[in-house]
Protein backbone atom coordinates (compact mmCIF):
# COMPACT_ATOMS: atom_id res chain seq x y z
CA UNK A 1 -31.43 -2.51 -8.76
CA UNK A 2 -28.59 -5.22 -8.04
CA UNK A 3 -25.44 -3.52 -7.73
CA UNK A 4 -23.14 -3.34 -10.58
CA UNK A 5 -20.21 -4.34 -9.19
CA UNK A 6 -19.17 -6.88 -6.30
CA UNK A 7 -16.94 -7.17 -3.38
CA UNK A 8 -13.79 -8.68 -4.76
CA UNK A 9 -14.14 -7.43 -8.19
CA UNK A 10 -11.44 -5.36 -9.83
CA UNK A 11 -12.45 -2.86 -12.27
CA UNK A 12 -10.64 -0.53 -15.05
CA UNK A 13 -11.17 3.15 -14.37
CA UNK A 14 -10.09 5.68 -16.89
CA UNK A 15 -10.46 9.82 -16.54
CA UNK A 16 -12.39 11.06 -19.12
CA UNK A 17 -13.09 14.23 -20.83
CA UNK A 18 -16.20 14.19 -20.11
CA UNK A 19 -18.70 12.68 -17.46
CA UNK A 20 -22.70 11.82 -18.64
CA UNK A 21 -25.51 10.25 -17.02
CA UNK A 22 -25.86 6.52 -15.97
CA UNK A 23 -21.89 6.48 -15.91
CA UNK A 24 -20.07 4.62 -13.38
CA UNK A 25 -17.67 6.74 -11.69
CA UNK A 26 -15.11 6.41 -8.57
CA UNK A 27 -15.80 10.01 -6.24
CA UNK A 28 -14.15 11.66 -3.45
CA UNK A 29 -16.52 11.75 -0.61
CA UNK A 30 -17.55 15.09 -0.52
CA UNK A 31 -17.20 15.22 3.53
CA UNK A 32 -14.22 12.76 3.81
CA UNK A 33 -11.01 14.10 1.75
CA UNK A 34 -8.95 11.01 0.70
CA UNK A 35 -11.77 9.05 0.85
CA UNK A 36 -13.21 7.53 -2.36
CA UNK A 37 -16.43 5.35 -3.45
CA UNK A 38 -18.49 4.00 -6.67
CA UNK A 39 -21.15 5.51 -7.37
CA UNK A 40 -23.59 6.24 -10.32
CA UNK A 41 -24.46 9.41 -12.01
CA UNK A 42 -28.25 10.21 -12.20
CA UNK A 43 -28.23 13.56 -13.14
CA UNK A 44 -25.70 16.09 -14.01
CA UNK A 45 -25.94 19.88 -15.02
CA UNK A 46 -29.27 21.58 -16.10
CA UNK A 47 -30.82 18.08 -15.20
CA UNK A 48 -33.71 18.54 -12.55
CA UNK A 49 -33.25 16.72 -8.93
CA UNK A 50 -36.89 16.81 -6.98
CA UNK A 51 -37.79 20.49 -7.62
CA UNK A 52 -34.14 21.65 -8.04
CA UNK A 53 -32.38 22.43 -10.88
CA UNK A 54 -28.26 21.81 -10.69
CA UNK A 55 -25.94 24.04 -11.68
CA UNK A 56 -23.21 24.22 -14.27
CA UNK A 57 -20.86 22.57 -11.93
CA UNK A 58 -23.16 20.03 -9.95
CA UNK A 59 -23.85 15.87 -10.51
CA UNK A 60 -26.16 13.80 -8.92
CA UNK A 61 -24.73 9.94 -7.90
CA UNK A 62 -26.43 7.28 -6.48
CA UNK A 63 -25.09 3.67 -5.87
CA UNK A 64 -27.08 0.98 -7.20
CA UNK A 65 -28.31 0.03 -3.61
CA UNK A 66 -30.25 2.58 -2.65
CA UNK A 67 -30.80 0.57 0.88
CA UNK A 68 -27.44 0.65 1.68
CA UNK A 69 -25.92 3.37 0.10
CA UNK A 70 -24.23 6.86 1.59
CA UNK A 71 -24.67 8.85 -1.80
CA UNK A 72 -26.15 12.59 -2.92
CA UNK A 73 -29.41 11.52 -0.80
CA UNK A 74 -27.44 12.15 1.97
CA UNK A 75 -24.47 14.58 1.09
CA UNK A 76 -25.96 16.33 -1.65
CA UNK A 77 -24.54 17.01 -4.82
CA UNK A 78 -20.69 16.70 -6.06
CA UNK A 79 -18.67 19.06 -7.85
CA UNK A 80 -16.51 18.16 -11.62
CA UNK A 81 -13.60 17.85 -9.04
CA UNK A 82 -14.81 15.28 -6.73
CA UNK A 83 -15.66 12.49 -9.84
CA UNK A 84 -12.34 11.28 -9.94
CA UNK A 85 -12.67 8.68 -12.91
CA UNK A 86 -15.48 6.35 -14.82
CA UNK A 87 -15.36 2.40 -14.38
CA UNK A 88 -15.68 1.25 -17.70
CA UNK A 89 -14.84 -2.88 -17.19
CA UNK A 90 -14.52 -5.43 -14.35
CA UNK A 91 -11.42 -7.51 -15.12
CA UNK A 92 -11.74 -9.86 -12.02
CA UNK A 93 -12.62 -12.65 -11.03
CA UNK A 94 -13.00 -13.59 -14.39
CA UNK A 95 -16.37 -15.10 -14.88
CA UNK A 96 -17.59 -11.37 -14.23
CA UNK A 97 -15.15 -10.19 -17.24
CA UNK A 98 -16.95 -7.56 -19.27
CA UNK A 99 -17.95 -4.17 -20.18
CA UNK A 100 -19.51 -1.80 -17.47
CA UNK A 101 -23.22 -1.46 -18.23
């Protein structure tokens, strides 16, 4: 999958009430305080990851380059703390103006 958003882009972030699946959301690496990234949720709680179920308090995120990207496949999962906010538009550079998909 092509990654969702680009270097240079500026995106609008808002905290929601809630977080789902196949949101775009800005975390707090779980081993790196202070230290945030994009990433994509692929499973949240009661969803299955491999043969594991996660708990009430667990999400799954993956970026959109799996090649290239430090995400749960290598930390694990992150807690409702550590998703700080969902990206819901890019508003620069402008020809990349839209919704987040």
């Amino acid at each position: 999958m092509a990654p969702t958003l680009l270097p240079g882009d500026w995106a609008l972030v808002v905290t929601p009430r809630r977080f789902h699946r196949d949101d775009v959301v800005v975390i707090e690496h779980p081993g790196r305080p202070g230290y945030e990234m994009v990433k994509r949720i692929t499973a949240g709680p009661g969803d299955a990851v491999g043969e594991r179920t996660l708990g009430d308090d667990e999400w799954w995120v993956e970026g959109d380059f799996p090649q290239g990207s430090t995400d749960s496949r290598h930390f694990g999962t992150v807690t409702g703390q550590e998703l700080k906010a969902k990206v819901v538009a890019v508003y620069w550079p402008a020809p990349r103006r839209g919704a987040m998909r």
